[in-house]
C-alpha atoms as a PDB file:
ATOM      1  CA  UNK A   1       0.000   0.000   0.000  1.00  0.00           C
ATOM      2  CA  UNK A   2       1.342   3.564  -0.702  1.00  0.00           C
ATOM      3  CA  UNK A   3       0.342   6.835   0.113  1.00  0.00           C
ATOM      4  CA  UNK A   4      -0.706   9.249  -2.877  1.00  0.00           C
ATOM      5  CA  UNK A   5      -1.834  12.447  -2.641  1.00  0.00           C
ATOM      6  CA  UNK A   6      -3.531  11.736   0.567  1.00  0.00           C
ATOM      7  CA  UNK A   7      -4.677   8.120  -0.810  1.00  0.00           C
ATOM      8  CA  UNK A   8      -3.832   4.874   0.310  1.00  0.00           C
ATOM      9  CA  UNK A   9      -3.480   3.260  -2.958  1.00  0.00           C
ATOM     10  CA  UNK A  10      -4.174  -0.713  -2.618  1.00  0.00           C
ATOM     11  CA  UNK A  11      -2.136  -2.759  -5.361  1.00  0.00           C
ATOM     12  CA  UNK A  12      -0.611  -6.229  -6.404  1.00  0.00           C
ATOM     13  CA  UNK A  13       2.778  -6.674  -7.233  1.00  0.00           C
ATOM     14  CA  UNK A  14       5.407  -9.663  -9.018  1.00  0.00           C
ATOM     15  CA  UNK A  15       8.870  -8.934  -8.104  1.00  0.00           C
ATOM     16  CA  UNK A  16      11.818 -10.576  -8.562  1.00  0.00           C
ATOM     17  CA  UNK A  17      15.252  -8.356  -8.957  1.00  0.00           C
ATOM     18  CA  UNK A  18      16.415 -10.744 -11.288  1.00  0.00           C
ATOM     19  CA  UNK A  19      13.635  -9.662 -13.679  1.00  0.00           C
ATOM     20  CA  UNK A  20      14.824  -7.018 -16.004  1.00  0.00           C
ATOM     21  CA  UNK A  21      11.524  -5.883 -17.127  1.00  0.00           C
ATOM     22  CA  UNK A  22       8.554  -4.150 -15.362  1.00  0.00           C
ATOM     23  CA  UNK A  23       4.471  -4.109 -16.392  1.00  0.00           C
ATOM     24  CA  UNK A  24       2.323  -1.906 -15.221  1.00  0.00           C
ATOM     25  CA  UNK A  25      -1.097  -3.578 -15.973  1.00  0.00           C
ATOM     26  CA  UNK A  26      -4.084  -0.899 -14.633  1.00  0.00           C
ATOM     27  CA  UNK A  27      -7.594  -2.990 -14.499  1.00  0.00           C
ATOM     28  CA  UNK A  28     -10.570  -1.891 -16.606  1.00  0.00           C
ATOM     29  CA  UNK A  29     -13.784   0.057 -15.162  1.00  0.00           C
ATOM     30  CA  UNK A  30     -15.447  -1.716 -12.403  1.00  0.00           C
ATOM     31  CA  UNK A  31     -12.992  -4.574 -12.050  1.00  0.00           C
ATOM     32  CA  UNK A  32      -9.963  -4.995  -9.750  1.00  0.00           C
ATOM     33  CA  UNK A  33      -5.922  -5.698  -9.286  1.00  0.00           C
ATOM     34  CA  UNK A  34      -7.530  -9.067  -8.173  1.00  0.00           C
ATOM     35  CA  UNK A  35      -8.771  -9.622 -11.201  1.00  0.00           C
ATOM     36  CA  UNK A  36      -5.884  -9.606 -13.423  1.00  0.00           C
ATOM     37  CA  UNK A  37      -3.594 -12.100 -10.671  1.00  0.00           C
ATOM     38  CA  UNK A  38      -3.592 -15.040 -13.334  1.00  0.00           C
ATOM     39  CA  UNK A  39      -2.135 -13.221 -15.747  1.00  0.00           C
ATOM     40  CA  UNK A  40       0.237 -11.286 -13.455  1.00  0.00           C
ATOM     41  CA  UNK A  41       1.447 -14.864 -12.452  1.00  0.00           C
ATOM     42  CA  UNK A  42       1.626 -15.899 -15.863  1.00  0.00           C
ATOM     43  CA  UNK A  43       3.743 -12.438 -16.823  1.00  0.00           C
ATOM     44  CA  UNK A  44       5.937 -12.998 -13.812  1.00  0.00           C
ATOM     45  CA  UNK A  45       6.863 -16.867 -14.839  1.00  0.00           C
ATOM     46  CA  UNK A  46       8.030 -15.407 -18.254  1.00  0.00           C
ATOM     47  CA  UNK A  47      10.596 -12.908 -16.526  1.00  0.00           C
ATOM     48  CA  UNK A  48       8.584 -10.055 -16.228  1.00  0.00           C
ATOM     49  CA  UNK A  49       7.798  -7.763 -12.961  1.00  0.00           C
ATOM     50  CA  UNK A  50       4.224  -7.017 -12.419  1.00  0.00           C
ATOM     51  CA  UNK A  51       2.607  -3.814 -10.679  1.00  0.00           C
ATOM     52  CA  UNK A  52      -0.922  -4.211 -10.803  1.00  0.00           C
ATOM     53  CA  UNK A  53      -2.904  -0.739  -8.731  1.00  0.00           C
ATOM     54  CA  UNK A  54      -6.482  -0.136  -7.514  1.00  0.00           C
ATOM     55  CA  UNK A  55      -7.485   3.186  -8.540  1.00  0.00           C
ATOM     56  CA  UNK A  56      -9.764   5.274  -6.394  1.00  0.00           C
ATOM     57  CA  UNK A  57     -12.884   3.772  -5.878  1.00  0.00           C
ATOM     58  CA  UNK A  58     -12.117   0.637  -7.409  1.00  0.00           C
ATOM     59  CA  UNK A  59     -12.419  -1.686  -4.720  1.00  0.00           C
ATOM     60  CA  UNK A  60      -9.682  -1.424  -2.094  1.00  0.00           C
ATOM     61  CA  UNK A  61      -8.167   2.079  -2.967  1.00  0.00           C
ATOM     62  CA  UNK A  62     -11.165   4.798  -1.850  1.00  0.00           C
ATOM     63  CA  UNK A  63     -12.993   7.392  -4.021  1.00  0.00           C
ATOM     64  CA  UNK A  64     -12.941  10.671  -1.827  1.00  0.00           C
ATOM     65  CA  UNK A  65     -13.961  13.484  -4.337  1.00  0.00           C
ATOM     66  CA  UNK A  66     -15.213  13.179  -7.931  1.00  0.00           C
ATOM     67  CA  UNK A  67     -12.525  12.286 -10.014  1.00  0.00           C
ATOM     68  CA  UNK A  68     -11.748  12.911 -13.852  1.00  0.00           C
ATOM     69  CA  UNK A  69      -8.922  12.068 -16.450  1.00  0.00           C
ATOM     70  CA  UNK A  70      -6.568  15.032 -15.419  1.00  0.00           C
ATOM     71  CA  UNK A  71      -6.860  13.615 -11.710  1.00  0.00           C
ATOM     72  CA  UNK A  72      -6.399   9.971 -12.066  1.00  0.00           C
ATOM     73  CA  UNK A  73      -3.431  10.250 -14.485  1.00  0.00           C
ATOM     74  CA  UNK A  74      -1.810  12.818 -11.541  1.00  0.00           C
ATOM     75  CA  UNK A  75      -2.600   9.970  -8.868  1.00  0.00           C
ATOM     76  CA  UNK A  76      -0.709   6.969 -11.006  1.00  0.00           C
ATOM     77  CA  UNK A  77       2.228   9.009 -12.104  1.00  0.00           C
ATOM     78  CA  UNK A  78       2.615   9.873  -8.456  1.00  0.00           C
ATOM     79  CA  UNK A  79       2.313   6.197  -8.048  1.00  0.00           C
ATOM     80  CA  UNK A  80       4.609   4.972 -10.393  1.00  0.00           C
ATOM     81  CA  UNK A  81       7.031   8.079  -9.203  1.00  0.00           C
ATOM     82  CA  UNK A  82       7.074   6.736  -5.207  1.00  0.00           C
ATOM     83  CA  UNK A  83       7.802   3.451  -6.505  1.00  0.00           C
ATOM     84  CA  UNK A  84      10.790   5.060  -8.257  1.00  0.00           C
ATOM     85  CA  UNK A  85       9.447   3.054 -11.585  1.00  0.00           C
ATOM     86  CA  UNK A  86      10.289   3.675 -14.969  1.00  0.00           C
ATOM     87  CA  UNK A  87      11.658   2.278 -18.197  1.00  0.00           C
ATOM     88  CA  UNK A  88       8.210   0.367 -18.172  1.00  0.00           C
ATOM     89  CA  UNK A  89       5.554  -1.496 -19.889  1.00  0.00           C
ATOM     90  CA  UNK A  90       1.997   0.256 -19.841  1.00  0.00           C
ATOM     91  CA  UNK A  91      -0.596  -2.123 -20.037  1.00  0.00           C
ATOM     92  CA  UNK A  92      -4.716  -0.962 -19.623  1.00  0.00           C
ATOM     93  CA  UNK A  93      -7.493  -2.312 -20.046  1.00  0.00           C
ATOM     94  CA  UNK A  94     -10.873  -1.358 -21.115  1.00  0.00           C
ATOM     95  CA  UNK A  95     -12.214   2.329 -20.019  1.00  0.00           C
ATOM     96  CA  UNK A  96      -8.409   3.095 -18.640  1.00  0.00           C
ATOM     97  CA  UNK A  97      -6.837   3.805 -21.788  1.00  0.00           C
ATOM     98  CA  UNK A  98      -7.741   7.311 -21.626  1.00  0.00           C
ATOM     99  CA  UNK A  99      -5.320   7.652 -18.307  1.00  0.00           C
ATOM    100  CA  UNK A 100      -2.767   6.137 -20.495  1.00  0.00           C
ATOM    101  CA  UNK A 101      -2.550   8.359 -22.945  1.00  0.00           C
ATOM    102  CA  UNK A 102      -2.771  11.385 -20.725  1.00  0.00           C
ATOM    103  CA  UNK A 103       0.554   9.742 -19.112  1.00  0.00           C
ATOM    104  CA  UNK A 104       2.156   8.506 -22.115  1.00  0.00           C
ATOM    105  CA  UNK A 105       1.751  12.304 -23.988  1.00  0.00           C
ATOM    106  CA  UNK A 106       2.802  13.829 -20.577  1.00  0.00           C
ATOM    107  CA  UNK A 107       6.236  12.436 -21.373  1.00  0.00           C
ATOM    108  CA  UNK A 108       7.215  12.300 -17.426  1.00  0.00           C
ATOM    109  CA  UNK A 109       8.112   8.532 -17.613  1.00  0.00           C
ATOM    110  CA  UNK A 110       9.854   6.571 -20.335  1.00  0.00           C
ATOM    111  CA  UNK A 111       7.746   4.088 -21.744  1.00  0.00           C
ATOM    112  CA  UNK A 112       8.985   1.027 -23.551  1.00  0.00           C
ATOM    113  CA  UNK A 113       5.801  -0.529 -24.948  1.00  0.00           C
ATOM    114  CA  UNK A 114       1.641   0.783 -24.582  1.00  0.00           C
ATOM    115  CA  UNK A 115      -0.707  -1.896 -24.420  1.00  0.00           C
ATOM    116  CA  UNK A 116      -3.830  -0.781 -25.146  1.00  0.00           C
ATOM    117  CA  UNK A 117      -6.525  -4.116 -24.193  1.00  0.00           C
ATOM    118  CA  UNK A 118      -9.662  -3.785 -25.812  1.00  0.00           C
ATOM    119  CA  UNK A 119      -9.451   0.144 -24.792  1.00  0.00           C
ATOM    120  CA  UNK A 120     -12.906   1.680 -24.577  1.00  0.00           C
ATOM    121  CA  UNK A 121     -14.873   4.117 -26.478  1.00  0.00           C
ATOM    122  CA  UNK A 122     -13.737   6.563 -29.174  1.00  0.00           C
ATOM    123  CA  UNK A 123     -15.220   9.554 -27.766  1.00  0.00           C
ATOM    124  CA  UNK A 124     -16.128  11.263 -30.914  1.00  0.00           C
ATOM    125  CA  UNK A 125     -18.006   8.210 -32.172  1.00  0.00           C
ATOM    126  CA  UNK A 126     -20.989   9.370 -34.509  1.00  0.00           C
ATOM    127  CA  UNK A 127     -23.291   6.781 -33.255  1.00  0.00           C
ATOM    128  CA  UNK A 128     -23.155   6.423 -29.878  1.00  0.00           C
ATOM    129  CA  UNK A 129     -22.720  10.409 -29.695  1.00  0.00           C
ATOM    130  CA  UNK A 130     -26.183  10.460 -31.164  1.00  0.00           C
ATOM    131  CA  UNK A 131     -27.594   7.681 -28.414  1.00  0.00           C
ATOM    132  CA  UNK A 132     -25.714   9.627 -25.414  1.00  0.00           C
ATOM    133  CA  UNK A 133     -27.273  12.948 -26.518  1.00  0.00           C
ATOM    134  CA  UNK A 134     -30.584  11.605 -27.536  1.00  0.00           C
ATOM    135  CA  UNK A 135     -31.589   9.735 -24.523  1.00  0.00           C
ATOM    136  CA  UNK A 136     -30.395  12.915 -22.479  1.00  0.00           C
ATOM    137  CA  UNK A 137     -32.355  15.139 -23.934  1.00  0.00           C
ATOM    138  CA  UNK A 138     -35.303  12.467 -23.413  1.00  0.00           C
ATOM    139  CA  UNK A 139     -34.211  11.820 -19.823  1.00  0.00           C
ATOM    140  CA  UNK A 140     -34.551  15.816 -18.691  1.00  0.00           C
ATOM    141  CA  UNK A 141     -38.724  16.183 -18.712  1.00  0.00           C
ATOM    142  CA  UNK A 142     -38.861  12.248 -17.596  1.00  0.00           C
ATOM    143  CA  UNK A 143     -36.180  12.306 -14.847  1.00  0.00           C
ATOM    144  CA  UNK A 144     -38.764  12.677 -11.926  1.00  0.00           C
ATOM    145  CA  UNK A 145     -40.902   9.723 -13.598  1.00  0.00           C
ATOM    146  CA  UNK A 146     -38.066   7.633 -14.170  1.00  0.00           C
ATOM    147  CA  UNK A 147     -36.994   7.698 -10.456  1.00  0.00           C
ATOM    148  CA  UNK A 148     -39.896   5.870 -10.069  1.00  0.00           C
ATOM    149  CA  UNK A 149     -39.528   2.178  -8.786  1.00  0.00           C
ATOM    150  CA  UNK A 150     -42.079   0.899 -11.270  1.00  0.00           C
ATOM    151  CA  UNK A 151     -40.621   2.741 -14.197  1.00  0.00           C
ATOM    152  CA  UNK A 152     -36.946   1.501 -12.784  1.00  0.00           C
ATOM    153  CA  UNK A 153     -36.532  -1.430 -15.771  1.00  0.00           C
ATOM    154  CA  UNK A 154     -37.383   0.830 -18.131  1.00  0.00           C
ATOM    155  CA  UNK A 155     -34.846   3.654 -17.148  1.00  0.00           C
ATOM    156  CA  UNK A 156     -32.427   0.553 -17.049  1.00  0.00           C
ATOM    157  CA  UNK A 157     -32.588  -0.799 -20.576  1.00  0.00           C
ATOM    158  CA  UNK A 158     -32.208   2.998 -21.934  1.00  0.00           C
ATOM    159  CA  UNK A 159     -29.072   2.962 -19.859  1.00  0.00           C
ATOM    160  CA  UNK A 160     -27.641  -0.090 -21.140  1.00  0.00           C
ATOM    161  CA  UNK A 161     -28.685   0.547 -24.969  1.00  0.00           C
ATOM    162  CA  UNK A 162     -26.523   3.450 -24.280  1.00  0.00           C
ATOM    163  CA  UNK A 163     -23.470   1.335 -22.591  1.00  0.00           C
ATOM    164  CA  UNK A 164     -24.570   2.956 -19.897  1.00  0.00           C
ATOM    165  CA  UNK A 165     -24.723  -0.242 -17.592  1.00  0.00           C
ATOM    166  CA  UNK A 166     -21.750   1.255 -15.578  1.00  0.00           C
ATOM    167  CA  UNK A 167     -23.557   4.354 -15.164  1.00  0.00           C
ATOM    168  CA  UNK A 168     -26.238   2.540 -13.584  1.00  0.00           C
ATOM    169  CA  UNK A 169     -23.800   0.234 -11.267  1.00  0.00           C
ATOM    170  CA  UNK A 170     -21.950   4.000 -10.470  1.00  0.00           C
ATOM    171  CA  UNK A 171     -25.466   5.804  -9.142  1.00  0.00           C
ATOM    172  CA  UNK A 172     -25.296   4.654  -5.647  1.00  0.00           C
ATOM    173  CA  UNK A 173     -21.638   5.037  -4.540  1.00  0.00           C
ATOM    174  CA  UNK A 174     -20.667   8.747  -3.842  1.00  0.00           C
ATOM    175  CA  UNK A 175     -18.685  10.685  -6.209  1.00  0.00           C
ATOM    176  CA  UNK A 176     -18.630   7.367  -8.326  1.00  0.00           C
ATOM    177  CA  UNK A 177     -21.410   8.818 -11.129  1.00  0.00           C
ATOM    178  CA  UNK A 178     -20.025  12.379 -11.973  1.00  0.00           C
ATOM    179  CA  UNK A 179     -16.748  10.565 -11.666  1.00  0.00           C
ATOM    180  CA  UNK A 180     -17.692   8.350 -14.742  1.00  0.00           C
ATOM    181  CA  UNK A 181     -19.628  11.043 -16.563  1.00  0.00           C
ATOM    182  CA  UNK A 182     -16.732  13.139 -16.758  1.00  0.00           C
ATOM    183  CA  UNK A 183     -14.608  10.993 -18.219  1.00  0.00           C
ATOM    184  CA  UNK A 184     -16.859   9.640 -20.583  1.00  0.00           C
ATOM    185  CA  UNK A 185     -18.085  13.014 -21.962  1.00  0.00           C
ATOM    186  CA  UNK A 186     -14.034  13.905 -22.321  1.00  0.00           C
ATOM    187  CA  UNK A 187     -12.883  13.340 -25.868  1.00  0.00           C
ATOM    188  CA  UNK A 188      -9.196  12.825 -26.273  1.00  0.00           C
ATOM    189  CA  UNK A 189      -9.468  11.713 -29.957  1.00  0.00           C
ATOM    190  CA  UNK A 190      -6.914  14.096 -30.876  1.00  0.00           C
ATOM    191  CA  UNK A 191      -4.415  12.544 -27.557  1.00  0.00           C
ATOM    192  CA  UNK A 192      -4.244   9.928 -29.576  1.00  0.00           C
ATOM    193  CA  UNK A 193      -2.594  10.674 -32.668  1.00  0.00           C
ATOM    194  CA  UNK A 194       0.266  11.716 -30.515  1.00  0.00           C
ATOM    195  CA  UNK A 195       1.118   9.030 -29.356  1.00  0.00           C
ATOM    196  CA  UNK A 196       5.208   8.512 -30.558  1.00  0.00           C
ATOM    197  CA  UNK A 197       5.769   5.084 -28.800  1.00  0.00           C
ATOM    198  CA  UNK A 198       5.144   1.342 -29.629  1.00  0.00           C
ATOM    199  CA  UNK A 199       1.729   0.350 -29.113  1.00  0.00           C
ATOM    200  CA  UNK A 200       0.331  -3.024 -29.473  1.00  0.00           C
ATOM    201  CA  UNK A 201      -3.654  -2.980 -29.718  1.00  0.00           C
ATOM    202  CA  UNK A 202      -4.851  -6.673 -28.004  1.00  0.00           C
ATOM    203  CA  UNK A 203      -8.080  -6.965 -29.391  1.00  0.00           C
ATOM    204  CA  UNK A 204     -11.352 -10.001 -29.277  1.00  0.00           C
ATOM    205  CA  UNK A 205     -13.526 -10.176 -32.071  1.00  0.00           C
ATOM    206  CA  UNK A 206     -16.798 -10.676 -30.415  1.00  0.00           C
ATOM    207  CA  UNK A 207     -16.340  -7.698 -27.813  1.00  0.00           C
ATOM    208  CA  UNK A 208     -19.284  -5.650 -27.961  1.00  0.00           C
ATOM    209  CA  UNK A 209     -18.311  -3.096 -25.174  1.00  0.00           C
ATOM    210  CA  UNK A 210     -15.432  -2.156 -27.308  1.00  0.00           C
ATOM    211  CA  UNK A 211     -15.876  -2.997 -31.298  1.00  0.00           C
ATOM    212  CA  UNK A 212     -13.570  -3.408 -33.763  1.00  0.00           C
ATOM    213  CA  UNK A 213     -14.128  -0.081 -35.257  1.00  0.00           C
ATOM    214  CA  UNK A 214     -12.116   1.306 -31.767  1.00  0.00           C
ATOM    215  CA  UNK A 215      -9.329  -0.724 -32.424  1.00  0.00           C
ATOM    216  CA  UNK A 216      -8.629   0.515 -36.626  1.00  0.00           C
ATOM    217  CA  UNK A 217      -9.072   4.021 -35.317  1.00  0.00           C
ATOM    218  CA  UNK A 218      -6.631   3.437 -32.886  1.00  0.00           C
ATOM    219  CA  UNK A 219      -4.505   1.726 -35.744  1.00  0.00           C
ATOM    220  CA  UNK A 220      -5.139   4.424 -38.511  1.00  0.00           C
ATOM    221  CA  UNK A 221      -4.313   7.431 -35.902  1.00  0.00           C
ATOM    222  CA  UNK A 222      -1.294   5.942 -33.485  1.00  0.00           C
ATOM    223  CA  UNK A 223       1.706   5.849 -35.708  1.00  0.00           C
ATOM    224  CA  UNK A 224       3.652   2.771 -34.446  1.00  0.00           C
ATOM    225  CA  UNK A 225       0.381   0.854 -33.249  1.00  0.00           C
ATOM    226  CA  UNK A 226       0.433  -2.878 -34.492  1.00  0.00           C
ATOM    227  CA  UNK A 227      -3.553  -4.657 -34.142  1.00  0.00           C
ATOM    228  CA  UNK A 228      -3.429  -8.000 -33.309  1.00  0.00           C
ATOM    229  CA  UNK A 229      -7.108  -9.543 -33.291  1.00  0.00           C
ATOM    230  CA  UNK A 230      -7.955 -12.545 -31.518  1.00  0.00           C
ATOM    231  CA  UNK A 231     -11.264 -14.440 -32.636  1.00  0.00           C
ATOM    232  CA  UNK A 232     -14.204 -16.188 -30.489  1.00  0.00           C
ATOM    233  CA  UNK A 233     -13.130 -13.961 -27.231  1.00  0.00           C
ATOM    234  CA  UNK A 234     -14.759 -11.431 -25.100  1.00  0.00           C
ATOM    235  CA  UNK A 235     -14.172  -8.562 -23.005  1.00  0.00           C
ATOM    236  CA  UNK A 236     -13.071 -10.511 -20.142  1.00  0.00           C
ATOM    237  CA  UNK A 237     -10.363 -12.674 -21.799  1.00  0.00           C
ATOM    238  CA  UNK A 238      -8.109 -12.091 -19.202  1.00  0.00           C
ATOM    239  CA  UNK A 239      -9.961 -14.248 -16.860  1.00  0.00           C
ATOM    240  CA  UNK A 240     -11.509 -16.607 -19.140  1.00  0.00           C
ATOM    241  CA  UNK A 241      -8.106 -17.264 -21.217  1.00  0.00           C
ATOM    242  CA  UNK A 242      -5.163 -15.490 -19.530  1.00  0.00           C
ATOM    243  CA  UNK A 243      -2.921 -17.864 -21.553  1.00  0.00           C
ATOM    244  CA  UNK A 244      -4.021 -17.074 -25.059  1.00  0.00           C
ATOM    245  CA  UNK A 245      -3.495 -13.290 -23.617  1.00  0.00           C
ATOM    246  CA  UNK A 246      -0.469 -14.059 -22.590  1.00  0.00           C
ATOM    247  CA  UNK A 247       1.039 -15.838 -25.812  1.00  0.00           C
ATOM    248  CA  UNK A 248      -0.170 -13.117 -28.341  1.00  0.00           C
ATOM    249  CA  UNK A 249       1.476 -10.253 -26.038  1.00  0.00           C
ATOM    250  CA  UNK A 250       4.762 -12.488 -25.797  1.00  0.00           C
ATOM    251  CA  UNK A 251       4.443 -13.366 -29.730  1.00  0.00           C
ATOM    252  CA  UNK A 252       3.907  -9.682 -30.719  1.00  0.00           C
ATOM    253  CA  UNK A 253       6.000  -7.711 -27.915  1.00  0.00           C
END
């Protein structure tokens, strides 16, 4: 555990000092360092060190004011900075790749490699863009009804037609919602095509929180980016098949 900025941050670590290469792996929204231990284990057998935080809320690290991108890149970089680490592997997952970026384009740490997992939503997407504002707009004269218990479902299924299902998870813990609005409403798009390192895009073909169409943006805009696809997987292939994970990020490294 390690004091940040007034936060106990919680995290999992692989170390051996015979290991002459370090991965920071950051879990996606709503899961936890616990989560990615298999794969951790599996990185650590093959001669890597492993760092693996909980950010604030996420489980064992607290959430004590709303948080956006600006903050949560500040708390990691302190992080990474009291742990005197760099020279590093970047690995994130899911909604985390925003932080990422605003750490890899910050320049403060020399990064060897960016893994972006299945990194989610392309915030100038056309189509869900349309969805967020639409049922927004619809939600403003409805919002008393909808706080209805009876009309509850219904609110519900808008929400996740939206990929708003962790919006919905988010409502009761404080500072958790307008934590996740605010960095879903910011659009880095333009972050991106800054990036100036090696980047290897891990992606599953039958993800439908983070499609295809993320991944060839990502491709088409980050100069050095190499997309490997990996077919019949989901969003959670780090728990269902850590070691297919494992052998296309060693094959393609």
């Amino acid at each position: 555990m390690q004091n940040i900025t007034n936060l106990e941050i919680k995290y999992k670590d692989f170390i051996d000092d015979n290991n002459s290469e370090t991965i920071v792996i950051l879990h996606g929204w709503w899961w936890k360092s616990d989560s990615w231990l298999e794969v951790a284990d599996l990185l650590f057998k093959s001669w890597f060190n492993v760092i693996i935080p909980d950010l604030p809320w996420f489980w064992e690290t607290k959430l004590e004011y709303v948080f956006d991108l600006d903050e949560y890149a500040k708390v990691i970089t302190n992080f990474l900075r009291t742990l005197k680490i760099d020279n590093f592997i970047l690995w994130w997952h899911s909604n985390w790749w925003a932080i990422a970026i605003k750490i890899v384009n910050s320049q403060i740490f020399n990064i060897k490699t960016l893994v972006l997992n299945n990194s989610a939503w392309i915030r100038n997407d056309n189509k869900r863009n349309i969805k967020k504002i639409f049922f927004s707009l619809l939600s403003k004269p409805f919002k008393i009804i909808f706080k209805l218990n009876v009309l509850k479902t219904i609110r519900r299924k808008i929400y996740y037609f939206i990929w708003w299902s962790d919006y919905i998870k988010s409502e009761e813990i404080p500072f958790l919602k307008e934590t996740y609005l605010k960095i879903i409403w910011e659009d880095i798009s333009e972050l991106i095509k800054k990036i100036d390192i090696d980047t290897l895009l891990l992606w599953w073909k039958n993800d439908t929180f983070t499609p295809l169409s993320d991944a060839y943006f990502m491709r088409n805009n980050i100069r050095k980016s190499k997309l490997i696809i990996i077919w019949n997987e989901w969003h959670s292939i780090h728990l269902k098949n850590p070691k297919l994970l494992i052998n296309n990020f060693l094959e393609n490294i």
